[in-house]
N, C-alpha and C. Protein backbone atom coordinates (compact mmCIF):
# COMPACT_ATOMS: atom_id res chain seq x y z
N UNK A 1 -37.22 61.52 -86.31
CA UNK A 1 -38.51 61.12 -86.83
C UNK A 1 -39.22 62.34 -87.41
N UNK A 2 -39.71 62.28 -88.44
CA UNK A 2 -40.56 63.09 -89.10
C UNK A 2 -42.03 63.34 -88.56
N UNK A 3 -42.12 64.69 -88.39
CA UNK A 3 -43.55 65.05 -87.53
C UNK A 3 -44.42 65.70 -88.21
N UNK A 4 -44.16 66.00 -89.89
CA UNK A 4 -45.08 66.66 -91.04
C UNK A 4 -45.78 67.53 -90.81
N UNK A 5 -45.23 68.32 -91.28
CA UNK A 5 -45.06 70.27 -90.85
C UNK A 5 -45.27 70.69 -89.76
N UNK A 6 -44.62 70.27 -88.89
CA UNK A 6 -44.25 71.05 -87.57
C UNK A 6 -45.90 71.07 -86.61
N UNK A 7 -46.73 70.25 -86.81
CA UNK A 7 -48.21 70.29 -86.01
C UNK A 7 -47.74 69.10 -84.72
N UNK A 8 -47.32 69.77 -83.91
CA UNK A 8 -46.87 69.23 -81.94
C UNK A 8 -48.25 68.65 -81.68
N UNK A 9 -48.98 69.17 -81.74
CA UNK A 9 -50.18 68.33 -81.17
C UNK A 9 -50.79 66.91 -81.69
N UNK A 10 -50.61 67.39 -82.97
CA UNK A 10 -50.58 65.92 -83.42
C UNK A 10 -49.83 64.55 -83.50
N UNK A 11 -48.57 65.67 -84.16
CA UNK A 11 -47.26 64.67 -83.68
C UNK A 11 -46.89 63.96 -82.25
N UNK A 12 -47.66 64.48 -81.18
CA UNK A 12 -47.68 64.31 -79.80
C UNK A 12 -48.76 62.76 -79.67
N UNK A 13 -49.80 63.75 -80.20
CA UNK A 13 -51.08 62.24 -80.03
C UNK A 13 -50.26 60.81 -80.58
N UNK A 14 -49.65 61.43 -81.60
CA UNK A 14 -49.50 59.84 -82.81
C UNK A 14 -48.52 59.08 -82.23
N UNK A 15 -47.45 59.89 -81.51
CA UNK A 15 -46.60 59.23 -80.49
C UNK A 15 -47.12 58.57 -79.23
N UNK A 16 -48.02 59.16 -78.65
CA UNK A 16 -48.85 58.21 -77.75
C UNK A 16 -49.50 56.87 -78.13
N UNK A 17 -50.39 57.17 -79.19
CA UNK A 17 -50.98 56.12 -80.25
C UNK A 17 -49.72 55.17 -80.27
N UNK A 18 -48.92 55.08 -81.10
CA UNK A 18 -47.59 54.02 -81.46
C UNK A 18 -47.27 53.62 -79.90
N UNK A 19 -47.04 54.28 -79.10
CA UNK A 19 -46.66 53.15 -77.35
C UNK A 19 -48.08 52.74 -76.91
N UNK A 20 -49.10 52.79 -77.38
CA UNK A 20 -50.44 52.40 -77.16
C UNK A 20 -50.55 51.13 -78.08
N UNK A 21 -50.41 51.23 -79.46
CA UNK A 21 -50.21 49.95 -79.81
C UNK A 21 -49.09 49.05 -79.92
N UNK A 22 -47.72 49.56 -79.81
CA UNK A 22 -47.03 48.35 -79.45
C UNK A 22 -46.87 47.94 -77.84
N UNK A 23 -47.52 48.76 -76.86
CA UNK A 23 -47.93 48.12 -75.47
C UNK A 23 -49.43 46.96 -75.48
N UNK A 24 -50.13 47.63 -76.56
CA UNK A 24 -51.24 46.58 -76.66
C UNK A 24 -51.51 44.87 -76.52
N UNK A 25 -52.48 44.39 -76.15
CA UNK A 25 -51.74 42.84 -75.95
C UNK A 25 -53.01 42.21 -76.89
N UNK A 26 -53.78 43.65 -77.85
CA UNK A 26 -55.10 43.23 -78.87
C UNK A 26 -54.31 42.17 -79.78
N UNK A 27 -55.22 40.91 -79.92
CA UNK A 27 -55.00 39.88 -81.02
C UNK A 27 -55.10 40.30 -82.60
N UNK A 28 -54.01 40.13 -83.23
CA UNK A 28 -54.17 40.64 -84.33
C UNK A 28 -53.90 42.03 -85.21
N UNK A 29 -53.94 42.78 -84.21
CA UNK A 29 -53.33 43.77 -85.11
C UNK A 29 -52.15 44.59 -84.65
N UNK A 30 -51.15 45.62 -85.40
CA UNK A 30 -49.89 46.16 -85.60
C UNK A 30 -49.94 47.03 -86.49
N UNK A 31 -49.10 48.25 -86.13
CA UNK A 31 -49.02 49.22 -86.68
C UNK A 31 -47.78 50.13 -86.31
N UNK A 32 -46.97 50.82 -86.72
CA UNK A 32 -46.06 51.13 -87.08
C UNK A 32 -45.42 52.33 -88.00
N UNK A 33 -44.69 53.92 -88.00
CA UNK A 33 -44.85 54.72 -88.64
C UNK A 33 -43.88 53.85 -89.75
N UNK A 34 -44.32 54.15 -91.31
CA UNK A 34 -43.11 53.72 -92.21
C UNK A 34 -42.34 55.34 -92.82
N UNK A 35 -40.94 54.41 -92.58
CA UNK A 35 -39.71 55.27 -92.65
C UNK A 35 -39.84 56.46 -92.16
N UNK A 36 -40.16 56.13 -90.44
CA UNK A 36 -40.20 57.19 -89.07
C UNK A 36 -40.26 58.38 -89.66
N UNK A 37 -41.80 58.31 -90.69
CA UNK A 37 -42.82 59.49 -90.95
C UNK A 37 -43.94 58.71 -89.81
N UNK A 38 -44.09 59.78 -89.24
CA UNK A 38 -45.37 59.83 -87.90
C UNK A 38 -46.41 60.07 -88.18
N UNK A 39 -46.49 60.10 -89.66
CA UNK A 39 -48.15 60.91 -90.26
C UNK A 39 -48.33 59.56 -91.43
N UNK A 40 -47.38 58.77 -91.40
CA UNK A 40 -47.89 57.76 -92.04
C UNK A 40 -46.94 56.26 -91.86
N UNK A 41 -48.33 55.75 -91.37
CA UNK A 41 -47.65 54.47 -90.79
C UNK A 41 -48.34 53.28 -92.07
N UNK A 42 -47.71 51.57 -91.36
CA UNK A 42 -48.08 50.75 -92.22
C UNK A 42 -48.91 50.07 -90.83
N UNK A 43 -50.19 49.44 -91.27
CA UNK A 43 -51.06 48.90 -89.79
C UNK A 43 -50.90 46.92 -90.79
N UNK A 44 -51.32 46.42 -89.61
CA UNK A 44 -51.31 45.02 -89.90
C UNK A 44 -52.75 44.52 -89.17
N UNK A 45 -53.68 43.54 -89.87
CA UNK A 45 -54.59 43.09 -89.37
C UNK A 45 -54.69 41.27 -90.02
N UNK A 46 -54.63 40.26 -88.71
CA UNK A 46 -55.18 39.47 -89.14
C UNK A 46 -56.40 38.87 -89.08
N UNK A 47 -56.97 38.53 -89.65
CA UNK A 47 -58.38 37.39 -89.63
C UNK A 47 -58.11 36.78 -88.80
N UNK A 48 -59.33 36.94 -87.99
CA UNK A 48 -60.24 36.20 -87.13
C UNK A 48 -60.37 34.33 -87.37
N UNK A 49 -59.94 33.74 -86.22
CA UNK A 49 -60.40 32.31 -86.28
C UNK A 49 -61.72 32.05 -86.94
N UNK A 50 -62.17 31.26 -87.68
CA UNK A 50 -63.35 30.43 -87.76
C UNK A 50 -64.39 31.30 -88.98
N UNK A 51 -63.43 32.52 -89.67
CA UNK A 51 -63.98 33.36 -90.72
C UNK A 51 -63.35 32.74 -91.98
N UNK A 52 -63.53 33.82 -93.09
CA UNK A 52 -63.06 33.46 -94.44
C UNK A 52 -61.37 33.81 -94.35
N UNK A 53 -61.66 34.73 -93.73
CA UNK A 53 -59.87 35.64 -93.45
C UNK A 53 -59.05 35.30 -92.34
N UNK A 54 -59.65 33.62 -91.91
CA UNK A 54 -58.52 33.13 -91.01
C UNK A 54 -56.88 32.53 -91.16
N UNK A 55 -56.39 32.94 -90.78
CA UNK A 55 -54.76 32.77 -90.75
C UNK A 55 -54.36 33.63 -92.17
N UNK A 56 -54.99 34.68 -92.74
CA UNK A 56 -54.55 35.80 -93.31
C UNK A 56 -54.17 37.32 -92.97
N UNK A 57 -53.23 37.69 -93.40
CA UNK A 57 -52.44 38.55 -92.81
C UNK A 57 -52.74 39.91 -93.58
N UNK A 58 -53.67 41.20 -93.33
CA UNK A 58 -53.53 42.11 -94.23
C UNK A 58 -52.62 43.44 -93.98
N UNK A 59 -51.80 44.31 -95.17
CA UNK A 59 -50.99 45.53 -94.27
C UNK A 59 -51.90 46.41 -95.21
N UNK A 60 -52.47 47.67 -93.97
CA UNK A 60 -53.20 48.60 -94.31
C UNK A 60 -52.21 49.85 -94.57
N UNK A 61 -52.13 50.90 -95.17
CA UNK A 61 -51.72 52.39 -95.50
C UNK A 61 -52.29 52.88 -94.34
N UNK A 62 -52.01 53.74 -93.59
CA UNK A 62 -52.85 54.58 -92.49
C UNK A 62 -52.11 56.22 -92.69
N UNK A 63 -52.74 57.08 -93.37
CA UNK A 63 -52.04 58.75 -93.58
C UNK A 63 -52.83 59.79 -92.62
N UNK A 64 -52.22 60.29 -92.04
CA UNK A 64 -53.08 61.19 -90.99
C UNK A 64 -52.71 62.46 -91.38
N UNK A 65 -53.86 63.26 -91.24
CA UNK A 65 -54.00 64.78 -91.65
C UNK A 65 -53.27 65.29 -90.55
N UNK A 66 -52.45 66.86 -90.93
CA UNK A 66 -52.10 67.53 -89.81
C UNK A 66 -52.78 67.57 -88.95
N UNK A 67 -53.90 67.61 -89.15
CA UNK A 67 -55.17 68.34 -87.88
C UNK A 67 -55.42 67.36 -86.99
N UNK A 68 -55.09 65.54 -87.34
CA UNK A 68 -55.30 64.34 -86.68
C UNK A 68 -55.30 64.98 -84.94
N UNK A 69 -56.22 64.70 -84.13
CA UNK A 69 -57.51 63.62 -84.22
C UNK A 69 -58.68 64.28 -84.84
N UNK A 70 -58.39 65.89 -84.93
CA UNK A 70 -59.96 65.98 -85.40
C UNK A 70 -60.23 65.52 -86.44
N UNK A 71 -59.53 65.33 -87.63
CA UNK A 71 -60.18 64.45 -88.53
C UNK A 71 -59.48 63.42 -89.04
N UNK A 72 -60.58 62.19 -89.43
CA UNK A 72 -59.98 60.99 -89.91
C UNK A 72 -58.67 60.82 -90.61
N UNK A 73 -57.92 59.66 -90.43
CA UNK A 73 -56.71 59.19 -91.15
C UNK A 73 -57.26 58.59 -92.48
N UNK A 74 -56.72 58.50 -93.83
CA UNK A 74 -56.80 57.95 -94.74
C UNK A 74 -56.55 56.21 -94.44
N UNK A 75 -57.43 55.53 -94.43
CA UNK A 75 -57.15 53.80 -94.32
C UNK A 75 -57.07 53.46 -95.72
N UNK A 76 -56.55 52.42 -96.25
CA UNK A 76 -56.64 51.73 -97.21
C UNK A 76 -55.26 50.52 -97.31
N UNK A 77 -56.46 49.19 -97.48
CA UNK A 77 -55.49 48.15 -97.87
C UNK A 77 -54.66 48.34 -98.84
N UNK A 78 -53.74 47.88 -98.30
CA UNK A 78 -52.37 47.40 -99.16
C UNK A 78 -52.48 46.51 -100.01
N UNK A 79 -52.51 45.47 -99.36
CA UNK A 79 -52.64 43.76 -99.52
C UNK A 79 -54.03 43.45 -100.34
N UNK A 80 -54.31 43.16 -101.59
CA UNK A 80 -55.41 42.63 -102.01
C UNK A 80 -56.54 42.30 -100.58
N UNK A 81 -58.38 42.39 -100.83
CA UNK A 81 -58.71 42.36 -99.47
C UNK A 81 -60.15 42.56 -100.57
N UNK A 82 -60.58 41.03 -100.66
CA UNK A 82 -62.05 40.59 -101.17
C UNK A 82 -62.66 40.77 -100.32
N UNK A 83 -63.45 41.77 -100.02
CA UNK A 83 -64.70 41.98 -99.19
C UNK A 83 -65.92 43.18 -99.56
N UNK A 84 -66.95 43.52 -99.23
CA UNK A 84 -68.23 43.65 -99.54
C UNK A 84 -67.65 45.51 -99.11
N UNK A 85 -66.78 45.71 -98.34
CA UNK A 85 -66.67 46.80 -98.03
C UNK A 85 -65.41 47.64 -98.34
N UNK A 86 -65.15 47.08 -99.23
CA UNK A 86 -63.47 46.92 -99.89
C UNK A 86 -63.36 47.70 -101.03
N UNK A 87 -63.14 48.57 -101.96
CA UNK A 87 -63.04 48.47 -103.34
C UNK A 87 -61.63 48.07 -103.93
N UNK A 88 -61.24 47.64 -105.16
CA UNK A 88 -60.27 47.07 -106.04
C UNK A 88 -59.42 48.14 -105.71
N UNK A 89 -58.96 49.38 -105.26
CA UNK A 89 -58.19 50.22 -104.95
C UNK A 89 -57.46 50.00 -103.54
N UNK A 90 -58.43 49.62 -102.87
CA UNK A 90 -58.41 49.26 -101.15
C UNK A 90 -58.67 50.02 -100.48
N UNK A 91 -59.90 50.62 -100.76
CA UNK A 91 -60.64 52.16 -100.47
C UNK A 91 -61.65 51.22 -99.29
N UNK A 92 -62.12 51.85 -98.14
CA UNK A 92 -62.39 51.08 -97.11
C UNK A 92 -63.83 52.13 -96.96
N UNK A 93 -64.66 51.17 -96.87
CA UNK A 93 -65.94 51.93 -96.44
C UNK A 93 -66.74 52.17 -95.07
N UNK A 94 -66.20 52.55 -94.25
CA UNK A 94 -66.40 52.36 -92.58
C UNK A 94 -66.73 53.72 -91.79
N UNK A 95 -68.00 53.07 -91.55
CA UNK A 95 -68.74 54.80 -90.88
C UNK A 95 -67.45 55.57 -89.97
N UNK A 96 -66.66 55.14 -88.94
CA UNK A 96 -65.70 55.67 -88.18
C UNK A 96 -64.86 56.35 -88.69
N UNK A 97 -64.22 56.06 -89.95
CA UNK A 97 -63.68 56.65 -91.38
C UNK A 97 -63.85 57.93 -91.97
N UNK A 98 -65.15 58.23 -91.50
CA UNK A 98 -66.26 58.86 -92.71
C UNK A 98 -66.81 59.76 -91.40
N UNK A 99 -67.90 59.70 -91.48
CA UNK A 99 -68.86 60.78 -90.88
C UNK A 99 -69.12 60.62 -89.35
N UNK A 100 -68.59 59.12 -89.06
CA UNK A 100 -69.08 58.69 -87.35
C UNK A 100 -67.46 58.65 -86.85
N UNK A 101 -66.71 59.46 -87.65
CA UNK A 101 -65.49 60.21 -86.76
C UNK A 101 -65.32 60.82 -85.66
N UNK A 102 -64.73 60.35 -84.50
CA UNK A 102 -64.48 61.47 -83.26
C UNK A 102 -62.84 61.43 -83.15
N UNK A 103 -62.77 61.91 -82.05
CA UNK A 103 -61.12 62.63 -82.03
C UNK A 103 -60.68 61.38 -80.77
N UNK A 104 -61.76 60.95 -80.18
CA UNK A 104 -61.51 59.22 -79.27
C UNK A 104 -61.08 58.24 -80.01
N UNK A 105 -61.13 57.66 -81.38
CA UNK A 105 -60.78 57.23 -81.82
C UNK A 105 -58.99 56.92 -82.04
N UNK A 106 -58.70 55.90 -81.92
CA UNK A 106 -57.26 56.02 -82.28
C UNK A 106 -57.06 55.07 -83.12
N UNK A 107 -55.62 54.81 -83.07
CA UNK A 107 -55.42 53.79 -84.43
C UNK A 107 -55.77 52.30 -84.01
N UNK A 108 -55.68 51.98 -82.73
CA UNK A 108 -55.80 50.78 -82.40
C UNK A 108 -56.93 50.39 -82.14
N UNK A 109 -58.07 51.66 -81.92
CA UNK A 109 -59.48 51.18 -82.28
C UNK A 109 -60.00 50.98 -83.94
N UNK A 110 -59.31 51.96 -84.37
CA UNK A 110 -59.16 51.96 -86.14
C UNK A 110 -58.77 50.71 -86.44
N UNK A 111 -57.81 49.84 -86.29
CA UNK A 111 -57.37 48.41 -86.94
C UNK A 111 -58.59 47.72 -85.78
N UNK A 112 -58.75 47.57 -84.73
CA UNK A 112 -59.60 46.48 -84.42
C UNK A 112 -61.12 46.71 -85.20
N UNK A 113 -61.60 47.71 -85.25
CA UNK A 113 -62.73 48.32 -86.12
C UNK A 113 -62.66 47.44 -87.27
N UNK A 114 -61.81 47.39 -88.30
CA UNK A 114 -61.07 46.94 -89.69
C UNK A 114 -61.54 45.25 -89.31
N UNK A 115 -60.37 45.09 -88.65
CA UNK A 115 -60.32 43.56 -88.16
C UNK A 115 -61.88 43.12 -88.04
N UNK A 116 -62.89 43.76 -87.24
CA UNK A 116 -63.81 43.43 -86.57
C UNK A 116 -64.94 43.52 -88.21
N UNK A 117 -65.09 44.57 -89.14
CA UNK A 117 -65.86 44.49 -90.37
C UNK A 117 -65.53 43.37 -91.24
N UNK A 118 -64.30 42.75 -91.67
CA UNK A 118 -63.84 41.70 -92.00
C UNK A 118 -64.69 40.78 -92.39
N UNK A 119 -65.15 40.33 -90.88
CA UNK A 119 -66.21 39.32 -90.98
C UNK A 119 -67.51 39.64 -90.07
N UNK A 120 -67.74 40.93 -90.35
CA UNK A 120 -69.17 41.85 -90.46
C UNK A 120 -69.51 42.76 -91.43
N UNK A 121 -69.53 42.75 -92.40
CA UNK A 121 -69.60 43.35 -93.42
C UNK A 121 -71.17 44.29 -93.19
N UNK A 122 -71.10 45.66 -93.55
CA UNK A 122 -72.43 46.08 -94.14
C UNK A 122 -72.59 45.92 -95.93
N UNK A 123 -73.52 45.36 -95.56
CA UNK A 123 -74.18 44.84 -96.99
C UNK A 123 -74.86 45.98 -97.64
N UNK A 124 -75.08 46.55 -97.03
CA UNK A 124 -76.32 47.75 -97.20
C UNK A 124 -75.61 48.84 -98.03
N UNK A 125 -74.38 48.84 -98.13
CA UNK A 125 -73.37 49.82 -98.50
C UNK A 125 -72.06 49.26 -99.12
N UNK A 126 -71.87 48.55 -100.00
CA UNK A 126 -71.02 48.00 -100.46
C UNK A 126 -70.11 48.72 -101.29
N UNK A 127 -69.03 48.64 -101.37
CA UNK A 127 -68.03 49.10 -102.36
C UNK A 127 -67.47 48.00 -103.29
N UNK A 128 -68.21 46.75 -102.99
CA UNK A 128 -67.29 45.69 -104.09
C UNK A 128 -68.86 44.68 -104.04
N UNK A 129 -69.72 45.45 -105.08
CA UNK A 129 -71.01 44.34 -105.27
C UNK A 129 -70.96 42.95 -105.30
N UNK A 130 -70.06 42.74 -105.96
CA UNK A 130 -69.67 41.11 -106.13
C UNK A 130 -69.51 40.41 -104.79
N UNK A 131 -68.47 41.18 -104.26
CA UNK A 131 -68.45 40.08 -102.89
C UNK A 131 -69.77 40.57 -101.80
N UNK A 132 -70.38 41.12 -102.25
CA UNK A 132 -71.54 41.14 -100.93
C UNK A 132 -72.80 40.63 -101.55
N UNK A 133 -72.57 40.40 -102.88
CA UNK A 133 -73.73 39.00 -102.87
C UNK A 133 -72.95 37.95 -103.09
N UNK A 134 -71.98 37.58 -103.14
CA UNK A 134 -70.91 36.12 -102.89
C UNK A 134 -71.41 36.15 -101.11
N UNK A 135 -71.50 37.27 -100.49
CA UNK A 135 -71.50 36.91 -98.76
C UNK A 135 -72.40 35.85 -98.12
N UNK A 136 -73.21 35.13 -99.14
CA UNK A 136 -74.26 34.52 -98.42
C UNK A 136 -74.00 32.98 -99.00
N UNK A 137 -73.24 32.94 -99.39
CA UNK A 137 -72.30 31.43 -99.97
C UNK A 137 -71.17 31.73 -99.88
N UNK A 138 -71.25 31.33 -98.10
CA UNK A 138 -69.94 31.44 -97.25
C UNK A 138 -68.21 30.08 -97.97
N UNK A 139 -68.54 29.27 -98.66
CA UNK A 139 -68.04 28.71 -99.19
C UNK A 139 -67.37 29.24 -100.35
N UNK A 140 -68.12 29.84 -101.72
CA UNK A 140 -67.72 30.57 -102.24
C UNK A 140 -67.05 31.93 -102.48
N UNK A 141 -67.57 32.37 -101.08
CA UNK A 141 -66.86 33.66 -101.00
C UNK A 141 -65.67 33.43 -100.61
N UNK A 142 -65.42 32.02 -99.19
CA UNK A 142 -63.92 32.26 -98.88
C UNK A 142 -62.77 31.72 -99.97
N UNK A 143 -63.53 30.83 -101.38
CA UNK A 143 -62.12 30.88 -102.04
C UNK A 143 -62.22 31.77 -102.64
N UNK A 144 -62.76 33.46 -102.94
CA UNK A 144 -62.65 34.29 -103.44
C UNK A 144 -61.72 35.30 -102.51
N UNK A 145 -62.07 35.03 -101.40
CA UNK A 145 -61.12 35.61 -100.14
C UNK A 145 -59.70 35.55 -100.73
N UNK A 146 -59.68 34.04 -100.58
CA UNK A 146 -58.31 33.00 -100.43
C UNK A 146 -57.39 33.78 -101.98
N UNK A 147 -58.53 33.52 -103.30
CA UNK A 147 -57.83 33.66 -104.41
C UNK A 147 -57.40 35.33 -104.91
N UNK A 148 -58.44 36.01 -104.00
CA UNK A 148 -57.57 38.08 -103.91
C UNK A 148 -56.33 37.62 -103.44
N UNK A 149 -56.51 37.12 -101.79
CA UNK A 149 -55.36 37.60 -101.10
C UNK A 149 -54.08 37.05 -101.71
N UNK A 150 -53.93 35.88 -102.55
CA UNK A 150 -53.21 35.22 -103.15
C UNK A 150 -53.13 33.75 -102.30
N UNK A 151 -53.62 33.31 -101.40
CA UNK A 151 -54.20 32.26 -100.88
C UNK A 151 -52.93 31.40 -100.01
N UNK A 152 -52.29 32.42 -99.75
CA UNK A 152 -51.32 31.61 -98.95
C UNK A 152 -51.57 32.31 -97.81
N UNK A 153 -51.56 31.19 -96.37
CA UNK A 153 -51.54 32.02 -94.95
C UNK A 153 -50.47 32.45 -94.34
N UNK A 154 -50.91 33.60 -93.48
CA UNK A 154 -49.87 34.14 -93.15
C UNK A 154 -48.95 35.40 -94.15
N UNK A 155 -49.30 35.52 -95.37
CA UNK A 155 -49.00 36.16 -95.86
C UNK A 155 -49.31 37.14 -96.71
């Protein structure tokens, strides 16, 4: 397995992290290094029952700096992902991300975090204007949901 340039401490944490989330029994999300690089995995989050993003499946990019935990991993959707906090790139706007970073954080608070903005959006700070004034015509927004993600569930 690839441990990207020789940083043990990190490579150590991220190995804990990965038996932390595949021991996890959290609803909904998965994560995984792709092609056993340890500094960059693929995460999985699904929508929440009874939201716009129910029975949809998203796979996030997750890239971690040598220095991981002290500073944030790069998040960004994969998977198309209509939301108020989203941009058309899949650039993710989430204080934990950004400036309300600590080194407690791990990945499996990182995807439930994700999971959990979904269908809490800050409005106040949008990266995709459109869908955060679509947010208040909960009808309209979810076939805008439906028609990003490509509108099939589960996938």
């Amino acid at each position: 397995m690839q441990t990207g340039g020789g940083n043990s401490g990190a490579a150590a944490r991220l190995q804990k992290e990965l038996m932390e989330v595949m021991m996890s029994d959290a609803e909904g999300i998965a994560a995984y290094p792709e092609d056993d690089n340890l500094f960059r995995w693929i995460g999985t989050v699904k929508g929440v029952p009874n939201t716009p993003y129910e029975d949809l499946e998203y796979n996030l990019l997750l890239v971690f700096p040598p220095n991981y935990p002290y500073e944030a991993p790069t998040v960004t959707f994969v998977t198309p992902c209509f939301h108020p906090n989203v941009d058309t790139r899949g650039a993710i706007c989430l204080d934990i991300l950004k400036e309300k970073w600590s080194a407690v954080y791990s990945v499996s608070s990182i995807l439930l975090s994700i999971q959990n903005l979904l269908n809490n959006p800050n409005n106040e700070s949008p990266l995709n204007n459109h869908a955060a004034q679509l947010w208040r015509d909960r009808e309209q927004f979810t076939i805008a949901v439906r028609a990003t993600h490509g509108g099939v569930p589960g996938s």
